[in-house]
N, C-alpha and C. Protein backbone atom coordinates (compact mmCIF):
# COMPACT_ATOMS: atom_id res chain seq x y z
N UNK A 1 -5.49 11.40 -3.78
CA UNK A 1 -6.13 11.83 -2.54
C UNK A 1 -5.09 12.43 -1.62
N UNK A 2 -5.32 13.60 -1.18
CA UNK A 2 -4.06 14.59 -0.47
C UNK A 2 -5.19 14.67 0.51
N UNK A 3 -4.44 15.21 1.98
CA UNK A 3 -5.09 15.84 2.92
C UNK A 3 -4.34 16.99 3.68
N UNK A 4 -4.71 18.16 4.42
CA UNK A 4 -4.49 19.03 4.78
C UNK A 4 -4.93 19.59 6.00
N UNK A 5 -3.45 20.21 6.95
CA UNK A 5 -4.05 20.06 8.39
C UNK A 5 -4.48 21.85 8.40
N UNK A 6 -5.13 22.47 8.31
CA UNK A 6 -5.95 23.84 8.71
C UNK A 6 -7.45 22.92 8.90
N UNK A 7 -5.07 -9.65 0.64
CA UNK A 7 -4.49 -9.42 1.82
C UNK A 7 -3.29 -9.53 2.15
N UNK A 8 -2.43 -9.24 1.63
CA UNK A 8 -1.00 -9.91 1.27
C UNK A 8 -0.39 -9.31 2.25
N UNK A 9 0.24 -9.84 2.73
CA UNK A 9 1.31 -9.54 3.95
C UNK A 9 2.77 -10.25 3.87
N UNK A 10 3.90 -9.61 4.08
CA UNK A 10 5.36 -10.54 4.09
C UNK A 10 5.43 -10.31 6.37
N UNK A 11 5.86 -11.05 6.35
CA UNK A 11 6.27 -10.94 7.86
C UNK A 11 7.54 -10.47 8.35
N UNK A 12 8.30 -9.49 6.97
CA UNK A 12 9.31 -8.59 7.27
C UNK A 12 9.38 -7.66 5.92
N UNK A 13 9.47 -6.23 5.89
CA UNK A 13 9.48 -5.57 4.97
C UNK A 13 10.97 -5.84 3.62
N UNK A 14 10.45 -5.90 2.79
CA UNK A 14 11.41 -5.96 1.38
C UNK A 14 10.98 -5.30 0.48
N UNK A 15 12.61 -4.71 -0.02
CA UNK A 15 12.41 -3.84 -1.33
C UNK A 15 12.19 -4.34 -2.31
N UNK A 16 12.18 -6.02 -2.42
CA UNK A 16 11.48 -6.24 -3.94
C UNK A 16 9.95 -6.04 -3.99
N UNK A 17 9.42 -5.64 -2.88
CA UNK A 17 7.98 -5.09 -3.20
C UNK A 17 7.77 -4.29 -3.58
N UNK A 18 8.73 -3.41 -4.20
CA UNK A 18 8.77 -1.99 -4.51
C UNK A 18 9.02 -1.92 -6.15
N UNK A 19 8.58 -3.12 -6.81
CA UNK A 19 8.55 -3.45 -8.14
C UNK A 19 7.32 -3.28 -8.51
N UNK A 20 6.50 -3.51 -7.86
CA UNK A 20 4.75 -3.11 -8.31
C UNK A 20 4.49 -1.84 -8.04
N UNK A 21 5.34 -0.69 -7.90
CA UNK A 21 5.01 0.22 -7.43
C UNK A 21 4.56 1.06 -8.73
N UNK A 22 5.21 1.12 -9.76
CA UNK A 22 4.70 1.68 -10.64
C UNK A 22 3.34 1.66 -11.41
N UNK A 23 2.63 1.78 -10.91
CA UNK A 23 1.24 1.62 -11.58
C UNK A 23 0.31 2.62 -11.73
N UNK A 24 0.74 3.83 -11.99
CA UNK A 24 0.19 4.89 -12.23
C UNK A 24 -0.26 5.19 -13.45
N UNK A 25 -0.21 3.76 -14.30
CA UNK A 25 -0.83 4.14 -15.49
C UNK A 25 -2.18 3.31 -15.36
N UNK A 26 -2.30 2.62 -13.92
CA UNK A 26 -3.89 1.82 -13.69
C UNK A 26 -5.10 2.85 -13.29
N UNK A 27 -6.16 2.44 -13.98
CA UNK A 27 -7.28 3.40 -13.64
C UNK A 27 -7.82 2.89 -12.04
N UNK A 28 -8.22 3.48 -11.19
CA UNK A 28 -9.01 2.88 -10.19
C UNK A 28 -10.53 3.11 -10.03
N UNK A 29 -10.67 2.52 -10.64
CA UNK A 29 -13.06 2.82 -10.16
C UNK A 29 -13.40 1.88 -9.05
N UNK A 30 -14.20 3.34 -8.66
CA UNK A 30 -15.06 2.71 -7.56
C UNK A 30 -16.71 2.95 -7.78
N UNK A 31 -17.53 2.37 -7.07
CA UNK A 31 -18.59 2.65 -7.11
C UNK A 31 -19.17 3.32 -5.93
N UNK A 32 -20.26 3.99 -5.55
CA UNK A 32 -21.03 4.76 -4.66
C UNK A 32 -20.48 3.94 -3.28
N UNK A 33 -20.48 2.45 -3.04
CA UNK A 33 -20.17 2.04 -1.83
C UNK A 33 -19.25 2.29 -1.71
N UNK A 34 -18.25 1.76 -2.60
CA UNK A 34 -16.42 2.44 -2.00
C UNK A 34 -16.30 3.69 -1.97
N UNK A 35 -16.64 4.28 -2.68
CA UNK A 35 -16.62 6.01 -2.18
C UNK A 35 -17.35 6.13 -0.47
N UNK A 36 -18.08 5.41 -0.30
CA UNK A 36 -18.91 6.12 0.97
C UNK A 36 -17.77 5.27 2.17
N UNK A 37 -17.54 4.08 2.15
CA UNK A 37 -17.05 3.26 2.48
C UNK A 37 -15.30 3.79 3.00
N UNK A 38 -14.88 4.47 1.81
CA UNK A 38 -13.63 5.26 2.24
C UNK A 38 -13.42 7.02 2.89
N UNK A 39 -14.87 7.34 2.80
CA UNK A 39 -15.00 8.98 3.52
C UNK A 39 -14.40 9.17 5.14
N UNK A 40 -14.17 9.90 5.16
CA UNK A 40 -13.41 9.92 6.63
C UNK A 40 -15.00 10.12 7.48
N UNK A 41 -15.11 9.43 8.63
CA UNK A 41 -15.49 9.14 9.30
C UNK A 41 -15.23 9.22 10.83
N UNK A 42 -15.53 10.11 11.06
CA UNK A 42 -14.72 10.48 12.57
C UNK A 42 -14.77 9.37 13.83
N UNK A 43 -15.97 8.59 13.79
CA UNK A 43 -15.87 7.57 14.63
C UNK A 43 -15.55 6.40 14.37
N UNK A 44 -14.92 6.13 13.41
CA UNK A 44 -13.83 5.17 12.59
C UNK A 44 -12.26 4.78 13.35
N UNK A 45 -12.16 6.05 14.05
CA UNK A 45 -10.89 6.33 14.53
C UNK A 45 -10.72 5.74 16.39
N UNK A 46 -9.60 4.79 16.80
CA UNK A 46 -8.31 4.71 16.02
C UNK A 46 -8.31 3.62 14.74
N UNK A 47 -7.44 3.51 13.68
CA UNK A 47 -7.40 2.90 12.72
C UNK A 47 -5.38 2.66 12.39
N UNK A 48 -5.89 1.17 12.20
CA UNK A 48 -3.97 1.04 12.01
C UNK A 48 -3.93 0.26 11.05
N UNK A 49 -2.70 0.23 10.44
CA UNK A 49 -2.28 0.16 9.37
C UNK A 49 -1.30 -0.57 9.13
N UNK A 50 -0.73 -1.80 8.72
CA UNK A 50 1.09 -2.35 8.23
C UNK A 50 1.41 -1.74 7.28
N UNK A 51 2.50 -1.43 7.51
CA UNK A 51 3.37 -0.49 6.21
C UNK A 51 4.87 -1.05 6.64
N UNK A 52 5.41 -0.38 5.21
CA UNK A 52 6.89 -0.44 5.30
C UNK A 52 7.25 0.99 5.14
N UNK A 53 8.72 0.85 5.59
CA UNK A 53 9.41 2.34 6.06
C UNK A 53 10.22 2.29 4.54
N UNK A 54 9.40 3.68 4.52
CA UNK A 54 11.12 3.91 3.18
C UNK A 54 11.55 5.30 3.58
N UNK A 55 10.95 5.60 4.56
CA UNK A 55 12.41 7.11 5.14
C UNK A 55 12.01 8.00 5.06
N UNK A 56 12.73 8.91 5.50
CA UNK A 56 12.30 10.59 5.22
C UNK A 56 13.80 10.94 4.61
N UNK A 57 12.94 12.48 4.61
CA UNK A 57 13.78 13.28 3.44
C UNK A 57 13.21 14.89 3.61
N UNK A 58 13.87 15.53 3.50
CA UNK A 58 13.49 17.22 3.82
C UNK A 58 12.57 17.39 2.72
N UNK A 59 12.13 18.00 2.93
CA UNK A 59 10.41 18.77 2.07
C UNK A 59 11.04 20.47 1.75
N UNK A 60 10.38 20.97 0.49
CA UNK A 60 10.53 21.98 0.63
C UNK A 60 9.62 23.38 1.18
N UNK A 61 8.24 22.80 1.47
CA UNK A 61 7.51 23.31 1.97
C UNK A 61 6.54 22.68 2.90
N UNK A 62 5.25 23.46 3.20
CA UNK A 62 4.41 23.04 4.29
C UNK A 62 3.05 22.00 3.79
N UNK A 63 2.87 22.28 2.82
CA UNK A 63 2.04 21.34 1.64
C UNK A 63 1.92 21.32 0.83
N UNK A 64 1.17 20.15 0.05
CA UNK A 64 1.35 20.11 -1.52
C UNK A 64 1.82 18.91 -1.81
N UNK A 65 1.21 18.21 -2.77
CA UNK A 65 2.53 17.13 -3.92
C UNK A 65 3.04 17.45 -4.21
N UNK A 66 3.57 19.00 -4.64
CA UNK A 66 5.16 19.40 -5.03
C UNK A 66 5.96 19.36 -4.03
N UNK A 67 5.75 19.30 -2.71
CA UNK A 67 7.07 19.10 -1.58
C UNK A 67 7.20 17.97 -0.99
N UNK A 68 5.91 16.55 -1.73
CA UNK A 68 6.56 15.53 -1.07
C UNK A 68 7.16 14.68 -2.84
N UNK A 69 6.68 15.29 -4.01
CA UNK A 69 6.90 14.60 -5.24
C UNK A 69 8.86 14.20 -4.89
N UNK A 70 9.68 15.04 -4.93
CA UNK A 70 11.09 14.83 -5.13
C UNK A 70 11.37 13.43 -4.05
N UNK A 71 11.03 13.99 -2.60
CA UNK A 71 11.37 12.90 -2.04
C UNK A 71 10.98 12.18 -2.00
N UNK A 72 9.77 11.49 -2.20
CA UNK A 72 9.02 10.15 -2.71
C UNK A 72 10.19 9.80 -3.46
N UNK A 73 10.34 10.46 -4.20
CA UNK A 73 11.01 9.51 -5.90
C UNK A 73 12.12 9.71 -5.18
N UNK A 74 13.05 10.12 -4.23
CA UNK A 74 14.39 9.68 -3.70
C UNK A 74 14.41 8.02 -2.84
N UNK A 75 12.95 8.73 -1.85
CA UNK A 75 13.21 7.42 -1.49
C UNK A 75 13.36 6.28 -1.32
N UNK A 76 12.23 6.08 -2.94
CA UNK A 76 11.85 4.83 -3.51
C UNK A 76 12.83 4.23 -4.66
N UNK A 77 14.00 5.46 -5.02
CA UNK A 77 14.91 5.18 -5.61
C UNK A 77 15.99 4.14 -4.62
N UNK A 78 16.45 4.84 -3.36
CA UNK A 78 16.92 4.37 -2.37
C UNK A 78 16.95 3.26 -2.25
N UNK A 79 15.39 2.84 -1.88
CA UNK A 79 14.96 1.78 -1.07
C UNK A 79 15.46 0.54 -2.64
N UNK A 80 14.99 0.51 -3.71
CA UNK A 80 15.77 0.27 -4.75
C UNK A 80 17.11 -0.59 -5.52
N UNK A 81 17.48 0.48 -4.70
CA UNK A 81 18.80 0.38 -4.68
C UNK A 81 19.67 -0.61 -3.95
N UNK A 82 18.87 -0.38 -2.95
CA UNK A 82 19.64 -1.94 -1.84
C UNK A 82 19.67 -2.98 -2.33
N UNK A 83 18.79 -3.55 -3.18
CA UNK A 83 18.82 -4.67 -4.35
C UNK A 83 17.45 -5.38 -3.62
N UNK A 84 17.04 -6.82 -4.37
CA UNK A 84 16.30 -7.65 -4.12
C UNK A 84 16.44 -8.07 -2.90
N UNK A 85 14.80 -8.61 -1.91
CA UNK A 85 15.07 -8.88 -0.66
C UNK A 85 15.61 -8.34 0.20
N UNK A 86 16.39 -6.82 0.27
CA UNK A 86 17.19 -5.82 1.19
C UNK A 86 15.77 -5.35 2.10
N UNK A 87 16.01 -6.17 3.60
CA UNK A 87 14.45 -5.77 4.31
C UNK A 87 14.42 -3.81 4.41
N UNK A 88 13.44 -3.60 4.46
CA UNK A 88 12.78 -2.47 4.87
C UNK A 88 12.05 -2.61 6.83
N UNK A 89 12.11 -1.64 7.39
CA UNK A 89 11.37 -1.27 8.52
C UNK A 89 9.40 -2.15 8.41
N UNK A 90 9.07 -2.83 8.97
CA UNK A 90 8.18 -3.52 9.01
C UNK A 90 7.32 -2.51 9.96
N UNK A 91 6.45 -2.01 9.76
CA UNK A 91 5.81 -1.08 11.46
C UNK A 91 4.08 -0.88 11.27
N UNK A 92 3.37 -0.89 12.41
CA UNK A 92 2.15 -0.37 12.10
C UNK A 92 1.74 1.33 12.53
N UNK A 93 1.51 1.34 11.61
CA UNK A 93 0.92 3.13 12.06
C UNK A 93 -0.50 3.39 12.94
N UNK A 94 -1.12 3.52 13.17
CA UNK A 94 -2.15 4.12 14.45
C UNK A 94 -2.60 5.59 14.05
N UNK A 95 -3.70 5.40 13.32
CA UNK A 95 -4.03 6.76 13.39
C UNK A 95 -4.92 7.15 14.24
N UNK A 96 -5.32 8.10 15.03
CA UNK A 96 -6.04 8.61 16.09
C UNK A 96 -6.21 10.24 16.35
N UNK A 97 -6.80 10.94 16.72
CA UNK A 97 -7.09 12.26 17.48
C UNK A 97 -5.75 13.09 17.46
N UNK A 98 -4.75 11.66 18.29
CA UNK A 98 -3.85 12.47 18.76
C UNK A 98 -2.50 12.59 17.80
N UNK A 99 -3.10 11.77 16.53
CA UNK A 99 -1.63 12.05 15.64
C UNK A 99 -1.67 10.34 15.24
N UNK A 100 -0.06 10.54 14.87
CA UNK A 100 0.24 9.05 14.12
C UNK A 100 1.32 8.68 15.12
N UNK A 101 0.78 7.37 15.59
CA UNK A 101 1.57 6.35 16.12
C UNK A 101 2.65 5.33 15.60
N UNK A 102 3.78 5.80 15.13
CA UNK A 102 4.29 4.73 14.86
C UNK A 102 4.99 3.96 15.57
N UNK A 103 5.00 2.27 14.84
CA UNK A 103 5.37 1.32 16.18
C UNK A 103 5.90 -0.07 15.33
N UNK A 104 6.86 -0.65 15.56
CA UNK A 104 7.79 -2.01 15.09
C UNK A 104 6.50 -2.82 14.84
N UNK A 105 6.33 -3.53 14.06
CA UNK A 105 5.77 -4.85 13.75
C UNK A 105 6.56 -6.22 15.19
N UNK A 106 5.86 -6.77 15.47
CA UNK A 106 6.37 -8.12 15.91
C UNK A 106 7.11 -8.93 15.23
N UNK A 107 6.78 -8.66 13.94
CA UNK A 107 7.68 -9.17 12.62
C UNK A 107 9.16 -8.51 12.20
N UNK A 108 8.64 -7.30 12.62
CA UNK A 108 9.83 -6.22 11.93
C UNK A 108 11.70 -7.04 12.06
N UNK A 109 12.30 -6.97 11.52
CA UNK A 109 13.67 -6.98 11.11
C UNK A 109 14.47 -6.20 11.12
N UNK A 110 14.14 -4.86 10.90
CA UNK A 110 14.95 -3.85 10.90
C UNK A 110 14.87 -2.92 11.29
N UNK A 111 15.50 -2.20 12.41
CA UNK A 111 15.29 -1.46 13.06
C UNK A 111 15.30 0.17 12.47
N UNK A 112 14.90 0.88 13.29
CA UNK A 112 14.55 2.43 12.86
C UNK A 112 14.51 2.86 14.48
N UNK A 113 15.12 4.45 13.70
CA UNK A 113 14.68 5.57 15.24
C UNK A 113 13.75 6.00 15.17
N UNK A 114 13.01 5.87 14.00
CA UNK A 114 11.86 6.71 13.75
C UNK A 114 10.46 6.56 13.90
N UNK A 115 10.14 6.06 15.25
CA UNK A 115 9.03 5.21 15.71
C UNK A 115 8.75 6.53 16.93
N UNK A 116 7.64 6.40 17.67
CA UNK A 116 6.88 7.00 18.52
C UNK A 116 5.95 7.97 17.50
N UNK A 117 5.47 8.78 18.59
CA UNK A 117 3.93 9.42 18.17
C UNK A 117 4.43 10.67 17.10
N UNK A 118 4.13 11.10 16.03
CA UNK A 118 3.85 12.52 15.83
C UNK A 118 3.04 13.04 16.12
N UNK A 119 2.45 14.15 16.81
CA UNK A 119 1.58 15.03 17.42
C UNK A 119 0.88 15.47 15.88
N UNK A 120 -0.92 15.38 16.19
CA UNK A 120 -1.74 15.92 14.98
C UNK A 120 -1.20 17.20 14.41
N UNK A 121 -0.90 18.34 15.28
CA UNK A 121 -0.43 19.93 15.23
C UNK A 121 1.24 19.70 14.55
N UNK A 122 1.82 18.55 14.78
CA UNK A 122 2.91 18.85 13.79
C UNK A 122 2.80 18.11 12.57
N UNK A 123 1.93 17.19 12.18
CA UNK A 123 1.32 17.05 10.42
C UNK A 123 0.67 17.64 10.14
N UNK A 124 1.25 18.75 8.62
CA UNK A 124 0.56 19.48 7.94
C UNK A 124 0.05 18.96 6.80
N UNK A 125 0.40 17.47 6.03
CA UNK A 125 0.09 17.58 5.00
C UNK A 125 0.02 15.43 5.27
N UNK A 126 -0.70 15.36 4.11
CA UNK A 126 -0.51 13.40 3.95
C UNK A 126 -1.46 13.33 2.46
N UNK A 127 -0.57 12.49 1.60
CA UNK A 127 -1.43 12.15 0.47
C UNK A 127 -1.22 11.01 0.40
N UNK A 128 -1.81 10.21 -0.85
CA UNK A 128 -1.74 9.28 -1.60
C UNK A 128 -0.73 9.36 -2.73
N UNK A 129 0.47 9.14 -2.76
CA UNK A 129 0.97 9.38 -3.81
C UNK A 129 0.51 8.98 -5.53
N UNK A 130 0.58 10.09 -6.20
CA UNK A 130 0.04 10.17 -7.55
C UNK A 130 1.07 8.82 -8.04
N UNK A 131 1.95 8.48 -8.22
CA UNK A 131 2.79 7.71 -9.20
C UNK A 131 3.07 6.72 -8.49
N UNK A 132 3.03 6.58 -7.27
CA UNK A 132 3.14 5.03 -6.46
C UNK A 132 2.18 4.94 -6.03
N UNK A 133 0.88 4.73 -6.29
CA UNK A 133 0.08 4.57 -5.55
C UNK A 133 -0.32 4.19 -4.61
N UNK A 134 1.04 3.04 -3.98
CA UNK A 134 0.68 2.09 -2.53
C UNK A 134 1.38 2.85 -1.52
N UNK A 135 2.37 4.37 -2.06
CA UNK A 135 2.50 4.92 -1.27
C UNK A 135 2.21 6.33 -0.27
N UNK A 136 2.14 6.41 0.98
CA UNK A 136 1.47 7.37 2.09
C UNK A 136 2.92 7.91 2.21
N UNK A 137 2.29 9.39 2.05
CA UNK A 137 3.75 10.55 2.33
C UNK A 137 3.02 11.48 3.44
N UNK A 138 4.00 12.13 4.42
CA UNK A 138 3.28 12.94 4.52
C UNK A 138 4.54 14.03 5.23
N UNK A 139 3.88 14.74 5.39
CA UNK A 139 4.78 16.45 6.18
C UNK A 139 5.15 16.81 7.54
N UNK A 140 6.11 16.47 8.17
CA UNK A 140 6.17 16.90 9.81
C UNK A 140 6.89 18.11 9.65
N UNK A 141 6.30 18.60 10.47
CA UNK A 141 6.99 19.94 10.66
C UNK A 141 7.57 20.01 11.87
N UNK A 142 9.09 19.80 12.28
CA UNK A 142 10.14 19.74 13.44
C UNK A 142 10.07 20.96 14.05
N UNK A 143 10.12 20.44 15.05
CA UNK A 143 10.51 21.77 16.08
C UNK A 143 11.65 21.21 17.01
N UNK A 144 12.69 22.11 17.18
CA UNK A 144 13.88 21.82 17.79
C UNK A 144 13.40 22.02 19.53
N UNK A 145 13.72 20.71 20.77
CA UNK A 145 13.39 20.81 22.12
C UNK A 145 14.24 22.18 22.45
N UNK A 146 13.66 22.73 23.63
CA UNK A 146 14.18 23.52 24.35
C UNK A 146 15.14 23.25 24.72
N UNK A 147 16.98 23.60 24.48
CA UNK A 147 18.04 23.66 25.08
C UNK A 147 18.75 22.27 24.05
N UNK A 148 18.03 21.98 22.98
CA UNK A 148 18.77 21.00 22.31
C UNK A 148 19.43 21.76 21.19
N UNK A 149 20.47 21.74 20.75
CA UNK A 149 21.06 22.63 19.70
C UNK A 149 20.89 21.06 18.45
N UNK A 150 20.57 21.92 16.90
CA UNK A 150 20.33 21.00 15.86
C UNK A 150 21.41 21.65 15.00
N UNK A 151 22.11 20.69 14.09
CA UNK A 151 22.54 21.59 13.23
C UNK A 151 22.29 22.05 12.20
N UNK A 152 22.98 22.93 11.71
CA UNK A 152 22.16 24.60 11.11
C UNK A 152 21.72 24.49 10.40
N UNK A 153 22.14 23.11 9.05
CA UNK A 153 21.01 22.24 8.14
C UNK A 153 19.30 22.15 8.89
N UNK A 154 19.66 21.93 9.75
CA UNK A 154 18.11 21.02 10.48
C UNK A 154 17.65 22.26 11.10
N UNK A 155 18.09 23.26 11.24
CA UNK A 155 17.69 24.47 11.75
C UNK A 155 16.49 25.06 10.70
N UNK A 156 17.09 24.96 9.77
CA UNK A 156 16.70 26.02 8.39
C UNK A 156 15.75 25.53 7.62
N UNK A 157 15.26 24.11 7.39
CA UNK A 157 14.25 23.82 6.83
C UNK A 157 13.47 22.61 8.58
N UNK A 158 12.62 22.74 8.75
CA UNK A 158 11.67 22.24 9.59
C UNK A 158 10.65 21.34 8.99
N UNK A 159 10.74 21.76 7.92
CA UNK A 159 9.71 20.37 6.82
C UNK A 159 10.37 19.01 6.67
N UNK A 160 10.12 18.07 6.92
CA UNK A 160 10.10 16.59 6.60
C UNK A 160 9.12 15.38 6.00
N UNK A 161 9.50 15.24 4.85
CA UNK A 161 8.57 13.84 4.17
C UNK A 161 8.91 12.90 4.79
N UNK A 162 7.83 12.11 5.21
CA UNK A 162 7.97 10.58 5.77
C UNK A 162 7.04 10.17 4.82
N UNK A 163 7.96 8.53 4.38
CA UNK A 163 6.78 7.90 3.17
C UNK A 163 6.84 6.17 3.67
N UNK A 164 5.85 5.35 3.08
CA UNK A 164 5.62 4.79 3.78
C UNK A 164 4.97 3.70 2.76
N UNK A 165 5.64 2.47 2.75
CA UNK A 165 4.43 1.94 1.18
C UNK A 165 3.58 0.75 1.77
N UNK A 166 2.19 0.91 1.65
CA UNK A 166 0.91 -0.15 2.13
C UNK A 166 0.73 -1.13 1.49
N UNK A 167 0.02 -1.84 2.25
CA UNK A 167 -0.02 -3.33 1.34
C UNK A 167 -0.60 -3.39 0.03
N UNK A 168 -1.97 -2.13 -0.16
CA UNK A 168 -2.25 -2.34 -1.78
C UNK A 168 -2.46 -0.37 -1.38
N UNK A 169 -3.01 0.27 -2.85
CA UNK A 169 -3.13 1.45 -3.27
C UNK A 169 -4.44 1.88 -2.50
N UNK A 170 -5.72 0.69 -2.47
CA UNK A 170 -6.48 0.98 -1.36
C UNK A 170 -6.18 1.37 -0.30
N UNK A 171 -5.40 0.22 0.32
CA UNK A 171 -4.85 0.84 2.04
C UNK A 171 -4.10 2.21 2.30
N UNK A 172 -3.28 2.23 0.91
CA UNK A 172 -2.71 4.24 1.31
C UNK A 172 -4.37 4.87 0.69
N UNK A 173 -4.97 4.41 0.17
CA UNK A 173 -6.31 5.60 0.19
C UNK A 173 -7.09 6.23 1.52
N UNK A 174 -6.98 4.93 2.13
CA UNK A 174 -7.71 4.46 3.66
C UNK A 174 -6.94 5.30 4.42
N UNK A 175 -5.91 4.90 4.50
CA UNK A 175 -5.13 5.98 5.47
C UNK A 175 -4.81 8.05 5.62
N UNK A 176 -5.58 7.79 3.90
CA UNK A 176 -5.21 9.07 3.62
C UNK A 176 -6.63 9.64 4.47
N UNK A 177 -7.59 9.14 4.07
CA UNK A 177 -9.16 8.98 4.74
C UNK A 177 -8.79 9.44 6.30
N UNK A 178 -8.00 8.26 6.80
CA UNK A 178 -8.48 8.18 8.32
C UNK A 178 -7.33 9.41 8.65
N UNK A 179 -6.48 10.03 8.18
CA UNK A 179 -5.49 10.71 8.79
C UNK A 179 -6.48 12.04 8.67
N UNK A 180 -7.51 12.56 7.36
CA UNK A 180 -8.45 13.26 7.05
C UNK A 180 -9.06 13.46 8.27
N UNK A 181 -9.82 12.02 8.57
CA UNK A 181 -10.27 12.44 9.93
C UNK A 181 -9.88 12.79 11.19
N UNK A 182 -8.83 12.57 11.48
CA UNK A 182 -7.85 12.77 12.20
C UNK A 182 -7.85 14.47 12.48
N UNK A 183 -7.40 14.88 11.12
CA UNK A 183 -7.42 16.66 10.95
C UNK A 183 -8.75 16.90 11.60
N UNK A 184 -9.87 16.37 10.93
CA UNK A 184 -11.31 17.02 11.30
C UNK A 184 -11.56 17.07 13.01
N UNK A 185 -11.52 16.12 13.47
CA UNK A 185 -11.15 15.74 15.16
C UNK A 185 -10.26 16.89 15.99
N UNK A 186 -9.28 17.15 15.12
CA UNK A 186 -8.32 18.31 15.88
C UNK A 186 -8.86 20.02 15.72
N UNK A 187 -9.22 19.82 14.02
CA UNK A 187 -9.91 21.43 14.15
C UNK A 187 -11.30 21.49 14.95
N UNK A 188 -12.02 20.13 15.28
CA UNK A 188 -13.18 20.33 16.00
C UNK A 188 -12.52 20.59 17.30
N UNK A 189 -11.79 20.19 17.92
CA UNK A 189 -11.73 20.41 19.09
C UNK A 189 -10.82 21.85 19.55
N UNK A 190 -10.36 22.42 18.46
CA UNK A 190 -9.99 23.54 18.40
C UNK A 190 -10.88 24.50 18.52
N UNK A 191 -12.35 24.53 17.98
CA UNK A 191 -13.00 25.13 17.82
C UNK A 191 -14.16 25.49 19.09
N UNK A 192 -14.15 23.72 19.50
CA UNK A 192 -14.67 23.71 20.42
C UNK A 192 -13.91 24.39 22.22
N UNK A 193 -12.54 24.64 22.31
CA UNK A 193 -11.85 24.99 23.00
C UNK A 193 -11.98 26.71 22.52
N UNK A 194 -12.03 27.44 21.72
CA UNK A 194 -12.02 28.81 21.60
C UNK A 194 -13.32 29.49 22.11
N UNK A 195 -14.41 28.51 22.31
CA UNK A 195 -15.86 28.38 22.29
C UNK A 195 -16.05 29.14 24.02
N UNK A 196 -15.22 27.68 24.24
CA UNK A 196 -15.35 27.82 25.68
C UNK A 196 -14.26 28.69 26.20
N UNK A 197 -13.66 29.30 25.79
CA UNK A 197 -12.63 30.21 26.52
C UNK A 197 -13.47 31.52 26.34
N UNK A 198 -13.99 32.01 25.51
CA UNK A 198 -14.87 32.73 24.69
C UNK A 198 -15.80 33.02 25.99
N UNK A 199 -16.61 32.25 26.17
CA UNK A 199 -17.31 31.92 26.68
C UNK A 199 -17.18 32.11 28.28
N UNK A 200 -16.02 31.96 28.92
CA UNK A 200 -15.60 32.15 30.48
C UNK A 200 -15.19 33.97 30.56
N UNK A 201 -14.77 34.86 29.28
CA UNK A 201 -14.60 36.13 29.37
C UNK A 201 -16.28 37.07 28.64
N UNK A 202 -16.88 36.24 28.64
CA UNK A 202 -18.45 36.91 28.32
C UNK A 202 -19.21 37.80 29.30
């Protein structure tokens, strides 16, 4: 499940959870209720989420599973790597109208800079990852502030994967859902704003 912008709980994130990740050889069926049950739903929204942080990583483009496939598999190599029990970022996400909220768990352990809002207009892309299934990737597209100089690396590509692994493969489905709606909310009100501008030069 990709989208496109045009009960298990630990009480601190760890990379030995990142051992069940491989399960891309499990089938998932649903029936007519879970299908209806997971459709994006515009008045569903806001909707939040516990996740763990496994990072970003430059993208090579604006969408697609080919520009978040590499860095998924970097970051989950990464995260990995730290060994057993090495905490991860604990945080809940917030999806809403206005974008994704990210925000520390009360639980969280480990800190990150990478918390506050992304704006809906700078996510272009969010899936379900095909081969981790519990994990949510998705695409920011940076824009450098007025009068802040970046360097010339960070200049030149503006794409960024942020990934993110949920408590089961359902919950990154859900999220992929509610971020869906999320998009739908922004092009409606896009539409509805051209309407009325339209509309004042008639």
């Amino acid at each position: 499940m990709s989208v496109r912008n045009t009960r298990r709980r630990s009480t601190s994130g760890s990379s030995s959870s990142l051992e069940d990740l491989d399960d891309h050889n499990s089938t998932i069926v649903r029936d007519d209720k879970d299908r209806k049950d997971l459709s994006p739903n515009l008045q569903n929204l806001p909707q939040d989420f516990l996740v763990k942080y496994l990072g970003k990583k430059d993208a090579r483009g604006l969408w697609g599973i080919k520009n978040t496939r590499k860095p998924v598999d970097d970051m989950v190599g990464m995260a990995r790597g730290l060994g057993p029990g090495a905490p991860l970022p604990y945080l809940q996400l917030s999806i809403s109208h206005r974008g994704v909220l990210v925000t520390p768990h009360k639980s969280n352990t480990c800190h990150t800079m990478d918390c506050g809002l992304y704006p809906i207009d700078t996510i272009s892309y969010g899936v379900q990852d095909l081969v981790y299934t519990r994990v949510f990737a998705m695409i920011i597209v940076r824009e450098t502030p007025e009068g802040r100089e970046e360097p010339s690396h960070d200049r030149s590509n503006p794409f960024q994967c942020r990934a993110f692994v949920c408590d089961s493969r359902q919950a990154a489905r859900r999220l992929t859902f509610a971020l869906a709606a999320a998009f739908k909310l922004f092009s409606k009100s896009l539409k509805s704003n051209q309407v009325t501008k339209s509309d004042r030069f008639a």
